[in-house]
N, C-alpha and C. Protein backbone atom coordinates (compact mmCIF):
# COMPACT_ATOMS: atom_id res chain seq x y z
N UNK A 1 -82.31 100.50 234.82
CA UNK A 1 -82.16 99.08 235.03
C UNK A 1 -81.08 98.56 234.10
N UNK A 2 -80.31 97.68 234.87
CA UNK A 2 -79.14 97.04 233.88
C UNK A 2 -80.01 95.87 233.39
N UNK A 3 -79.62 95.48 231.89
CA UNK A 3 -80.29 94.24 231.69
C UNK A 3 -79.06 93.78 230.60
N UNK A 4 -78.13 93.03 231.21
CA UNK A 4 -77.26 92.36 229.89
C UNK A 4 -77.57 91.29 229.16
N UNK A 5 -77.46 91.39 228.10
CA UNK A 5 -77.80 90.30 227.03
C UNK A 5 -77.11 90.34 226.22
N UNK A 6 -77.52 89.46 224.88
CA UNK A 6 -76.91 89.51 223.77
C UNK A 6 -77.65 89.36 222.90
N UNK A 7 -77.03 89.71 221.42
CA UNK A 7 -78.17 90.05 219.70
C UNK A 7 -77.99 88.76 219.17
N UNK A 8 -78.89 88.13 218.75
CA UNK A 8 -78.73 87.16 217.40
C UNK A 8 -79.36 87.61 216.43
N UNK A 9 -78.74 86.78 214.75
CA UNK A 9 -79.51 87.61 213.61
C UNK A 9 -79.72 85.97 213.23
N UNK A 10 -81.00 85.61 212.71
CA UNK A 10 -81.10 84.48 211.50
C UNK A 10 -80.56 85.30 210.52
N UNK A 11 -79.51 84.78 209.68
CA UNK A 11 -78.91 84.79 208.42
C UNK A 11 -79.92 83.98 207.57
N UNK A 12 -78.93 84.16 206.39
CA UNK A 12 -79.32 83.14 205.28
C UNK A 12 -79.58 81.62 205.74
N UNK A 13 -80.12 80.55 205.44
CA UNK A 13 -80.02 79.32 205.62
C UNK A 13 -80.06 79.11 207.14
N UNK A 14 -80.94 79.81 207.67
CA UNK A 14 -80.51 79.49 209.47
C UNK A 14 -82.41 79.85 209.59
N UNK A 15 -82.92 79.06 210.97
CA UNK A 15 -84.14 79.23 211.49
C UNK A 15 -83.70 79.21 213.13
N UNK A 16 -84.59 80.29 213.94
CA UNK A 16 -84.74 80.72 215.07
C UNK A 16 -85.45 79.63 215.55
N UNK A 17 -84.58 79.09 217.04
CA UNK A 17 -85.64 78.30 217.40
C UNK A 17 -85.61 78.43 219.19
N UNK A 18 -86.27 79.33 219.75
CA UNK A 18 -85.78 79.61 220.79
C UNK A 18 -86.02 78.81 222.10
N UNK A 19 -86.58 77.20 221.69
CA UNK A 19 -86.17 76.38 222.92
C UNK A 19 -84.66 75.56 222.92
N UNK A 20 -83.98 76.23 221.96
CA UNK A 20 -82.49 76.19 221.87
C UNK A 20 -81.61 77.08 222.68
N UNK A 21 -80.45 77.30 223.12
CA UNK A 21 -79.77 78.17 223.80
C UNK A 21 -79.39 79.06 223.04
N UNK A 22 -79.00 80.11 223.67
CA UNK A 22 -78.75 81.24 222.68
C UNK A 22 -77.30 80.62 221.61
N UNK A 23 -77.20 81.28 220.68
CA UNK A 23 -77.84 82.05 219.90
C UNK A 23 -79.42 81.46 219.03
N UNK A 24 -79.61 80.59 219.61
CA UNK A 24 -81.10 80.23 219.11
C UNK A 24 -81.17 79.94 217.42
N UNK A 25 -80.01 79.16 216.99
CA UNK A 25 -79.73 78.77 216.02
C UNK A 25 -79.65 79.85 214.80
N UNK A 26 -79.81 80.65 215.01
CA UNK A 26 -78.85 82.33 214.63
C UNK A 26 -77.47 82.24 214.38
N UNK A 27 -77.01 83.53 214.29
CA UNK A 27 -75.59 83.52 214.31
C UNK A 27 -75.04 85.06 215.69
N UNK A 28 -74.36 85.12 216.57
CA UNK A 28 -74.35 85.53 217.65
C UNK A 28 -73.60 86.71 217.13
N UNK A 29 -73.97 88.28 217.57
CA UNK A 29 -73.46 89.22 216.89
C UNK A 29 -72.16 89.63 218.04
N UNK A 30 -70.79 89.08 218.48
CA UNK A 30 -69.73 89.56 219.13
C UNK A 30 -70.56 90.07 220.45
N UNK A 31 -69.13 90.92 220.86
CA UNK A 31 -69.29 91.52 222.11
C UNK A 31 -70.05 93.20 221.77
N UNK A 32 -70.89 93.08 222.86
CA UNK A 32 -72.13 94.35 222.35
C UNK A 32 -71.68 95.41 224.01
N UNK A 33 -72.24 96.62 223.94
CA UNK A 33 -72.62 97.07 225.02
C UNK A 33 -74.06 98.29 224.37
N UNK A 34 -74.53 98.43 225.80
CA UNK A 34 -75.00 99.39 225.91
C UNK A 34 -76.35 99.48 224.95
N UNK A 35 -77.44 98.11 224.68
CA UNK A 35 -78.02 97.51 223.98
C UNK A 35 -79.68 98.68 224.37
N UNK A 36 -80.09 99.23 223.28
CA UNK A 36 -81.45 100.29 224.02
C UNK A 36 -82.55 100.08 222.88
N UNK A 37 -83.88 100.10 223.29
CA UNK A 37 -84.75 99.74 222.37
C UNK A 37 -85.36 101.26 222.28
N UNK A 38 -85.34 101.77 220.93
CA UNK A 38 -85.55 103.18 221.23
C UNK A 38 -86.87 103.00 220.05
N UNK A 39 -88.02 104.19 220.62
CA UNK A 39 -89.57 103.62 219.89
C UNK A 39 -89.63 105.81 219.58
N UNK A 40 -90.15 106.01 218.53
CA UNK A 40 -91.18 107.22 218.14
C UNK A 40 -92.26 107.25 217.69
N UNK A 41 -92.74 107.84 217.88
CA UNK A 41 -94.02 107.84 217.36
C UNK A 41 -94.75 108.93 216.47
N UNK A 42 -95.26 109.11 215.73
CA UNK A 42 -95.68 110.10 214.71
C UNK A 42 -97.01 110.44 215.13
N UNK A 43 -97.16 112.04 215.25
CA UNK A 43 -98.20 112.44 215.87
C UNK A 43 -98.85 113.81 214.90
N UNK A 44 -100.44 113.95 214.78
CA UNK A 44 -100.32 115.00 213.90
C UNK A 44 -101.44 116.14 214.99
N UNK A 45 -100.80 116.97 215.37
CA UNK A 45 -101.86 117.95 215.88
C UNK A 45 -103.07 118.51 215.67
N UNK A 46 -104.10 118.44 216.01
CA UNK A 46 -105.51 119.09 215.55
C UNK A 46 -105.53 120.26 216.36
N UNK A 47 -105.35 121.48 216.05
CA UNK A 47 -105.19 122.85 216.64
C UNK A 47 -106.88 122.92 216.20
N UNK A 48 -107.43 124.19 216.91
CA UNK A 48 -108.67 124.32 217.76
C UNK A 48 -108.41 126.04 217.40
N UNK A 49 -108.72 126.33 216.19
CA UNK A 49 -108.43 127.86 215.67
C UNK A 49 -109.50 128.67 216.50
N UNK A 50 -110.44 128.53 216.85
CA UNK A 50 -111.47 129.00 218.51
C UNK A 50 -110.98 128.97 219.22
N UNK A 51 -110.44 128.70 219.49
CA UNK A 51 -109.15 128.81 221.13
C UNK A 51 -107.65 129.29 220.74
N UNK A 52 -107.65 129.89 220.03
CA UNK A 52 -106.33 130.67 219.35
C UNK A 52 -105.48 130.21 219.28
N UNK A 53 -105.28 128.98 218.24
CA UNK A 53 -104.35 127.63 218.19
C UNK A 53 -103.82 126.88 219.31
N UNK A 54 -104.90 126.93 219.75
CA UNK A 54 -104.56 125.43 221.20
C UNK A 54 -104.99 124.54 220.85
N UNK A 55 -103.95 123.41 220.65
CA UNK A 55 -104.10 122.17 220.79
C UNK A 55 -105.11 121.08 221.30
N UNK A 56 -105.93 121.02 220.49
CA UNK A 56 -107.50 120.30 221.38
C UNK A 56 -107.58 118.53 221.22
N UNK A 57 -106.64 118.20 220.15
CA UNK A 57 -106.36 116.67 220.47
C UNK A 57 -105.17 115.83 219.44
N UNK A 58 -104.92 115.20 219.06
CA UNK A 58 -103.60 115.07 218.08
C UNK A 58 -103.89 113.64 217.64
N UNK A 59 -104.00 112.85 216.27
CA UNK A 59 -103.57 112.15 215.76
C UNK A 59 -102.56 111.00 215.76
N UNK A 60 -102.69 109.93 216.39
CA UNK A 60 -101.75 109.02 216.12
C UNK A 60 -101.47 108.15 214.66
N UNK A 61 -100.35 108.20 214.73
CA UNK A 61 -99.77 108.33 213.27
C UNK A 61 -98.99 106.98 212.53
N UNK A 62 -98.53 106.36 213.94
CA UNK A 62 -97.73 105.06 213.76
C UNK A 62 -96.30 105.24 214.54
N UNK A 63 -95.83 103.85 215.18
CA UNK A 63 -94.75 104.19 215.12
C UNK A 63 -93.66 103.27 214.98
N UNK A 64 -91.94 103.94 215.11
CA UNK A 64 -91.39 103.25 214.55
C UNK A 64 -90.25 102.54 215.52
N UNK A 65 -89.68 101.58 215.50
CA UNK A 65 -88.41 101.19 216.78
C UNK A 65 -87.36 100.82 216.17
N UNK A 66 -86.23 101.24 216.72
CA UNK A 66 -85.10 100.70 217.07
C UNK A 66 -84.13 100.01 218.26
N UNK A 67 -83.62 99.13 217.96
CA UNK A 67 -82.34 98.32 218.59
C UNK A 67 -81.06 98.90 218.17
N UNK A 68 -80.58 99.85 219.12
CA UNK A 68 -79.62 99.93 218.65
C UNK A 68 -78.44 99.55 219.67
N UNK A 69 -77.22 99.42 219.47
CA UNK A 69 -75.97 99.19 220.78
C UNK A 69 -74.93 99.51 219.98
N UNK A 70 -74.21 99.56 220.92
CA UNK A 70 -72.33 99.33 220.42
C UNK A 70 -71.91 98.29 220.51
N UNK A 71 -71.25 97.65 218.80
CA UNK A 71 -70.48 96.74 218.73
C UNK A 71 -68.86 96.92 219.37
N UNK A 72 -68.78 96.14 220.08
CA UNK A 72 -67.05 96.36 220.80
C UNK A 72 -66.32 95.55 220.12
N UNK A 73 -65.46 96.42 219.50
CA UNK A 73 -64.12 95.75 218.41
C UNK A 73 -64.80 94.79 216.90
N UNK A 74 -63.98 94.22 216.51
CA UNK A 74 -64.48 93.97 214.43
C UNK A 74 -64.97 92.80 214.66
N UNK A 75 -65.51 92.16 215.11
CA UNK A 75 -66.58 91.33 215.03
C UNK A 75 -66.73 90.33 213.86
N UNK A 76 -65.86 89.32 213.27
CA UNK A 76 -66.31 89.32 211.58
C UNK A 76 -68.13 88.88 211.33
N UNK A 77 -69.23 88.24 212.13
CA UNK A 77 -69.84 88.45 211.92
C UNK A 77 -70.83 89.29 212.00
N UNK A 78 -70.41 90.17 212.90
CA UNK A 78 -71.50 91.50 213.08
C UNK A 78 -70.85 92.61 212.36
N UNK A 79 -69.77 92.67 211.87
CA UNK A 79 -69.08 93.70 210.55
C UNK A 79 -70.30 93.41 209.31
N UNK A 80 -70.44 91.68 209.15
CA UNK A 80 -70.75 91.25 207.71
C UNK A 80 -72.53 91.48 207.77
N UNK A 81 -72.94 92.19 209.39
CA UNK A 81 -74.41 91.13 209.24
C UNK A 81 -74.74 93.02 209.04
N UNK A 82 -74.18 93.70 209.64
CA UNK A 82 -74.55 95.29 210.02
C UNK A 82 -73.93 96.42 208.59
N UNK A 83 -72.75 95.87 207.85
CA UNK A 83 -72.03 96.65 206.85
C UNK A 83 -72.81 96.22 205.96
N UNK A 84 -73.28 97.48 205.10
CA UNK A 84 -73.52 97.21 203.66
C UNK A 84 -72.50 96.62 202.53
N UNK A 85 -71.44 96.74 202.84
CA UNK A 85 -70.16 96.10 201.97
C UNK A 85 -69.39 95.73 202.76
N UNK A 86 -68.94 94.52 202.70
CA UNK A 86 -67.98 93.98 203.56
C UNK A 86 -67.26 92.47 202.65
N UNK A 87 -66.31 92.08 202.98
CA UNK A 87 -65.59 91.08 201.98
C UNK A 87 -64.94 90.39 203.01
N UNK A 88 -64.31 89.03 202.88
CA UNK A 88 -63.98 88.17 203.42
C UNK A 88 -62.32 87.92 202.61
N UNK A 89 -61.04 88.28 203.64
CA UNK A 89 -59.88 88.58 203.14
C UNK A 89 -59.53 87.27 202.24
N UNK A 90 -58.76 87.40 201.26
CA UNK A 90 -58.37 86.46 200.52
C UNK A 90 -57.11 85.02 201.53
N UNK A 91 -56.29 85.87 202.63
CA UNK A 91 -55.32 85.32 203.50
C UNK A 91 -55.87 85.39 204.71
N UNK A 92 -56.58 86.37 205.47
CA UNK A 92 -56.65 85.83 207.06
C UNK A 92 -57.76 85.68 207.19
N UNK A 93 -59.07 85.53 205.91
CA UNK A 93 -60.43 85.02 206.13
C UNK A 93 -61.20 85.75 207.20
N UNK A 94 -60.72 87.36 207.57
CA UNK A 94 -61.48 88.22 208.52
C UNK A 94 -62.32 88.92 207.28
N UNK A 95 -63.53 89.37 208.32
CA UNK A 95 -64.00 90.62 207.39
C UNK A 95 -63.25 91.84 206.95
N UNK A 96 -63.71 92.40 206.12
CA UNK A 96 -63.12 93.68 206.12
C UNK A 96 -64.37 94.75 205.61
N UNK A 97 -64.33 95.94 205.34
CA UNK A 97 -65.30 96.78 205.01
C UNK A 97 -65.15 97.62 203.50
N UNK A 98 -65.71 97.64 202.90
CA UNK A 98 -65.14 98.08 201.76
C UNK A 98 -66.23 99.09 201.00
N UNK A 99 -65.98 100.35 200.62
CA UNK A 99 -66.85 101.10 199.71
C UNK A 99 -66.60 101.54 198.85
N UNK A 100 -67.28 101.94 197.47
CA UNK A 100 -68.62 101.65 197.19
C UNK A 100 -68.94 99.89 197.79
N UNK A 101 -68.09 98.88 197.29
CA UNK A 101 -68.29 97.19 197.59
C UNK A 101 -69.40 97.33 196.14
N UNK A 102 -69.72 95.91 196.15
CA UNK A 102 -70.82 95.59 195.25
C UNK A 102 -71.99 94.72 195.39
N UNK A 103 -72.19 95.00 196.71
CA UNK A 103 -73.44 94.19 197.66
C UNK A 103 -74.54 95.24 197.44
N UNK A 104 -74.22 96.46 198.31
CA UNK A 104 -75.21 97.57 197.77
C UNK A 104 -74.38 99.21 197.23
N UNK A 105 -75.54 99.35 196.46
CA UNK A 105 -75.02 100.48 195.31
C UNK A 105 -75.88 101.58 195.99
N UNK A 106 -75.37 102.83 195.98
CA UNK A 106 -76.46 104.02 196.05
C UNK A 106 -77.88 103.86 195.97
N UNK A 107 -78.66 104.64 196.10
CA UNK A 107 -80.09 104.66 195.59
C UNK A 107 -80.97 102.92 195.91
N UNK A 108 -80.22 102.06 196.34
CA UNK A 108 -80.63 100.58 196.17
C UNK A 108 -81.66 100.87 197.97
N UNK A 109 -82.80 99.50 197.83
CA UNK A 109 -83.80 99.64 198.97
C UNK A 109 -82.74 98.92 200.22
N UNK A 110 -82.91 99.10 201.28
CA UNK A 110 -81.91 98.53 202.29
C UNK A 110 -82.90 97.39 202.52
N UNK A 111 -84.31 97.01 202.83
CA UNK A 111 -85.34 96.34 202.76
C UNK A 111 -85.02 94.82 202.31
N UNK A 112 -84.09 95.07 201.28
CA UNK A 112 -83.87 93.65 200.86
C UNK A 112 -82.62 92.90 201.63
N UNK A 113 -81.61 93.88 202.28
CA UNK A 113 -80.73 93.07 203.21
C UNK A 113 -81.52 92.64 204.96
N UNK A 114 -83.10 92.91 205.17
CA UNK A 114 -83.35 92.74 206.49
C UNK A 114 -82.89 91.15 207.07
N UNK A 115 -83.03 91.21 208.02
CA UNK A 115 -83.13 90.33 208.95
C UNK A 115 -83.82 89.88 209.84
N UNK A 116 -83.74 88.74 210.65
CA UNK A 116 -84.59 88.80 211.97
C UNK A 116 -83.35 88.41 213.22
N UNK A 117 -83.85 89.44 213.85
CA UNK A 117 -83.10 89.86 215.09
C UNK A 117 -83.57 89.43 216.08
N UNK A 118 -82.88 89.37 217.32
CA UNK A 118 -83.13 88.68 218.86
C UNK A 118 -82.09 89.21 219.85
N UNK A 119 -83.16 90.47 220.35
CA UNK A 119 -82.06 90.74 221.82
C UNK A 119 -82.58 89.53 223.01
N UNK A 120 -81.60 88.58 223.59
CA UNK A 120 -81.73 87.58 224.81
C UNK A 120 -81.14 88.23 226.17
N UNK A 121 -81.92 88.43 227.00
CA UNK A 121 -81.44 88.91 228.13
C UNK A 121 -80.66 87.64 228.74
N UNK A 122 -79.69 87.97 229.89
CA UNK A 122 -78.80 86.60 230.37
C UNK A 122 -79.62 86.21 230.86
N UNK A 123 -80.76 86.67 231.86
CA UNK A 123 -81.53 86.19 232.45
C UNK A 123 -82.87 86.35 232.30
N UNK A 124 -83.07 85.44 231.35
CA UNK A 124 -84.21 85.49 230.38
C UNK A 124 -85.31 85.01 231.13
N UNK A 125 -85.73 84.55 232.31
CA UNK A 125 -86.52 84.25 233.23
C UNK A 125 -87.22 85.64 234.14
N UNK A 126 -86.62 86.59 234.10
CA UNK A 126 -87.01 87.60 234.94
C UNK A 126 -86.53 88.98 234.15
N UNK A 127 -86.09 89.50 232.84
CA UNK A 127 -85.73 89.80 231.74
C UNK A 127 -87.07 89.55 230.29
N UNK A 128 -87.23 90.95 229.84
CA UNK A 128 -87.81 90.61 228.48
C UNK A 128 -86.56 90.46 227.51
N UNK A 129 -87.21 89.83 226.67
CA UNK A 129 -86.16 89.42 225.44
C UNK A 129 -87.15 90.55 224.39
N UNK A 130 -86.57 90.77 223.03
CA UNK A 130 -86.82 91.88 222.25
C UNK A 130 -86.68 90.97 220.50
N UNK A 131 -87.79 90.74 219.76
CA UNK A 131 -87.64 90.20 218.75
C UNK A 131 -88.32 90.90 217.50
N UNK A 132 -87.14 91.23 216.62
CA UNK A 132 -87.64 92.13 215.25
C UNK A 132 -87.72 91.26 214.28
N UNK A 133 -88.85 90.90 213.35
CA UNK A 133 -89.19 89.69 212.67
C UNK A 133 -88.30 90.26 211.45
N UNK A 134 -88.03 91.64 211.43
CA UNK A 134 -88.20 92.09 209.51
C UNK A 134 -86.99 93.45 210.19
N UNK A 135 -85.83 93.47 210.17
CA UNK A 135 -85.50 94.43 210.26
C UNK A 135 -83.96 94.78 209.73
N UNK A 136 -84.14 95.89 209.31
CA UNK A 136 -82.43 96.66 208.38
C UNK A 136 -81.50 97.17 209.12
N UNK A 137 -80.00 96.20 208.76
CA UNK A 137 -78.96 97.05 209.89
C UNK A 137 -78.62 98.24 209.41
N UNK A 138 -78.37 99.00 210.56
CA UNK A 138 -77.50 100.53 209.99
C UNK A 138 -76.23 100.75 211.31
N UNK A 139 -75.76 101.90 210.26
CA UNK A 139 -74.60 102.22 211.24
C UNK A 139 -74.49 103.24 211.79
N UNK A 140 -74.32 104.08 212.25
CA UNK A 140 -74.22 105.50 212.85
C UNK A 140 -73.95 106.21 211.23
N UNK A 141 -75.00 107.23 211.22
CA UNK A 141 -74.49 108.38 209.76
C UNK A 141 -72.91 108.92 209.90
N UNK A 142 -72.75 109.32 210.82
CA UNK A 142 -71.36 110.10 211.20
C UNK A 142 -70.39 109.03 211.74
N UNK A 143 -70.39 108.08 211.80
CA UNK A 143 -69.26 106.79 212.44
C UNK A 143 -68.21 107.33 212.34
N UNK A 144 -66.85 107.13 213.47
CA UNK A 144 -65.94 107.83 213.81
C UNK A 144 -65.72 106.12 214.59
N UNK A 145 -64.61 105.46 213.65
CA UNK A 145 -63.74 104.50 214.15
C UNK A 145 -62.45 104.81 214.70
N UNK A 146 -62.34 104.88 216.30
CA UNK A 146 -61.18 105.28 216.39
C UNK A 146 -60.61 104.00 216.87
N UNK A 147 -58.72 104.01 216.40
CA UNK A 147 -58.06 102.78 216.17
C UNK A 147 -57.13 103.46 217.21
N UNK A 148 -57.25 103.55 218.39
CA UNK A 148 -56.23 104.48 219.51
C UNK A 148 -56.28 103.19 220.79
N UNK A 149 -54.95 103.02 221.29
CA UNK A 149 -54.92 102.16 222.73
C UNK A 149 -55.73 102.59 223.66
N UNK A 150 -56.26 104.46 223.79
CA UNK A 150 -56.37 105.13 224.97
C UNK A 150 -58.25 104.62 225.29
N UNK A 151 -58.67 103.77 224.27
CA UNK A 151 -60.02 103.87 224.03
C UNK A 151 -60.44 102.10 223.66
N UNK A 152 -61.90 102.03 223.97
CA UNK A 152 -61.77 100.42 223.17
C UNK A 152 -62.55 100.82 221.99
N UNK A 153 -62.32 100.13 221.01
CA UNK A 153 -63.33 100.52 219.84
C UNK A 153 -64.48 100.12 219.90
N UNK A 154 -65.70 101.35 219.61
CA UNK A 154 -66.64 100.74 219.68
C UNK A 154 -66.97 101.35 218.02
N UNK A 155 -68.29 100.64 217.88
CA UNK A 155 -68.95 101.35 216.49
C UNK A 155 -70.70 100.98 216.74
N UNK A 156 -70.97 102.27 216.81
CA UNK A 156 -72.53 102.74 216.48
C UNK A 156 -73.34 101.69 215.97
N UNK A 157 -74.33 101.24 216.13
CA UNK A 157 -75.09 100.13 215.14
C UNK A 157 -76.28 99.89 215.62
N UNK A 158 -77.47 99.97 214.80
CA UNK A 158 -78.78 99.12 215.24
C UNK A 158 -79.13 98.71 213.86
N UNK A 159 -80.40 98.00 214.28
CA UNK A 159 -81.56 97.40 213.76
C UNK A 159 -82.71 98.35 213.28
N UNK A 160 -83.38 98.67 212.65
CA UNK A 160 -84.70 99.27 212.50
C UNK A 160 -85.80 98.40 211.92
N UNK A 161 -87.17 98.00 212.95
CA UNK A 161 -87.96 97.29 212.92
C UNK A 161 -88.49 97.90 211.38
N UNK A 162 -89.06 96.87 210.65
CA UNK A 162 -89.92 97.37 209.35
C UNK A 162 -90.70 96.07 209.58
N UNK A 163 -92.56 96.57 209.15
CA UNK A 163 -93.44 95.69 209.17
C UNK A 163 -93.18 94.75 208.42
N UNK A 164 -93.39 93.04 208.94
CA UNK A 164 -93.25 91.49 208.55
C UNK A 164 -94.29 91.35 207.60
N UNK A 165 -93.70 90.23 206.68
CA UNK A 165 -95.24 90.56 206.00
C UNK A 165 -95.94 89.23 205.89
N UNK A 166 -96.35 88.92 207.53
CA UNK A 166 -97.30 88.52 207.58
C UNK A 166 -98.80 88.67 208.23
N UNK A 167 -99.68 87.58 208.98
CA UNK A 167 -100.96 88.50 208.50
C UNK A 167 -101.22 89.83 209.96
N UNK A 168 -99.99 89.44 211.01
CA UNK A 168 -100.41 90.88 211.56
C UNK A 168 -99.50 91.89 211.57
N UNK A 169 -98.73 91.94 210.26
CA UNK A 169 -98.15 93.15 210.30
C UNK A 169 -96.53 93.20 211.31
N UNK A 170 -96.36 92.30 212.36
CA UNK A 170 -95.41 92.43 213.01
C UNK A 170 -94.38 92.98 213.30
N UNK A 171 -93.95 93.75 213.72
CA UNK A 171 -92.72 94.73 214.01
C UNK A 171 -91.86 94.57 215.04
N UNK A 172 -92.63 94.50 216.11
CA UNK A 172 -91.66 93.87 216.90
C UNK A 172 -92.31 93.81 218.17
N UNK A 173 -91.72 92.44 219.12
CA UNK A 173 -92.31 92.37 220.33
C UNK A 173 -91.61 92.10 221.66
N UNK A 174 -91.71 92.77 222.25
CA UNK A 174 -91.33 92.62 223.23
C UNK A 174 -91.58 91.94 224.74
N UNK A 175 -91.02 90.76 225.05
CA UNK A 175 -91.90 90.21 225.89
C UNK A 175 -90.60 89.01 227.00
N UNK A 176 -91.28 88.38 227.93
CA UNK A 176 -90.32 87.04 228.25
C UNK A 176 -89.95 86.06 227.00
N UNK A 177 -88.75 85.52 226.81
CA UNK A 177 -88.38 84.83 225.55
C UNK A 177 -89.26 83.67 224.76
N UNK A 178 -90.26 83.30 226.45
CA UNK A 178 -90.84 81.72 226.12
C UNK A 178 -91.88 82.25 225.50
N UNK A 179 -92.87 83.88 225.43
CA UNK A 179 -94.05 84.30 224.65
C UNK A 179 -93.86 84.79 223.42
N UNK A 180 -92.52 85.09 223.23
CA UNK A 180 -92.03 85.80 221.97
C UNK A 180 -92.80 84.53 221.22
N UNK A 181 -93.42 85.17 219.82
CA UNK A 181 -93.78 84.26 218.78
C UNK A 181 -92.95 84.76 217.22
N UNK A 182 -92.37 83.75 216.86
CA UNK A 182 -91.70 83.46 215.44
C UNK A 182 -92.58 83.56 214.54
């Protein structure tokens, strides 16, 4: 199923309010493709040593989701909302990317840059929308920016849901936009 939409992130100083139009008083992350909600789950096997290690029932364990898509081309706010280091040029006021940077250092929790995220389908009437209350951008481990005419640039990127901390734990829900709850 095709379902096009688009990501919003509440930033700093911003509240989600989704009987607003998109970006739902967010900040709108550029041009996206190829937007997938990908879920695992952790499972622990109970082998059945009487039946010569067959599998007799398994453990559910928890699990975990991602949003991830391709950002198409530099974006300055989805560079600044998804990069762990990123700077704002002194002359053409674009982002740029910068490492080490001094936003985050090695060894530091990513936990403290989360966000709350909002995939909006265009047609949010017959379309679920996808909302992560508590979640950390990342980028592809191996990212390969290619800067070539023959190609459009894309770059790797999701979200990873981490439990909200409020009283049910929230991670993420998926639903029509008008049941999603904030």
């Amino acid at each position: 199923m095709h379902v096009p939409g688009r990501i919003s992130c509440q930033l700093a100083g911003q509240t989600f309010n989704l009987a607003t139009a998109y970006p739902h008083g967010g900040t709108a992350l550029g041009l996206l493709r190829d937007v997938q909600i990908r879920r695992s789950e952790g499972r622990f096997d109970l082998i059945g040593e009487e039946f010569g290690q067959e599998i007799i029932d398994e453990v559910y364990m928890a699990e975990s989701w991602v949003m991830a898509f391709a950002l198409r081309g530099m974006d300055d706010d989805a560079l600044g909302a998804v990069f762990p280091n990123t700077f704002t040029g002194a002359v053409t006021k674009t982002k740029g990317i910068a490492y080490p940077g001094t936003t985050r250092s090695p060894g530091s929790l990513r936990s403290s840059s989360a966000v709350r995220v909002l995939f909006t389908p265009d047609d949010s009437e017959n379309h679920n929308a996808v909302y992560f209350p508590n979640a950390i951008p990342q980028v592809a481990e191996g990212l390969s920016i290619d800067f070539v005419r023959a190609t459009e640039l894309m770059i790797a990127c999701a979200f990873r849901g981490l439990r909200f901390n409020d009283a049910q734990g929230s991670l993420c829900q998926i639903a029509r936009i008008k049941d999603i709850t904030l």
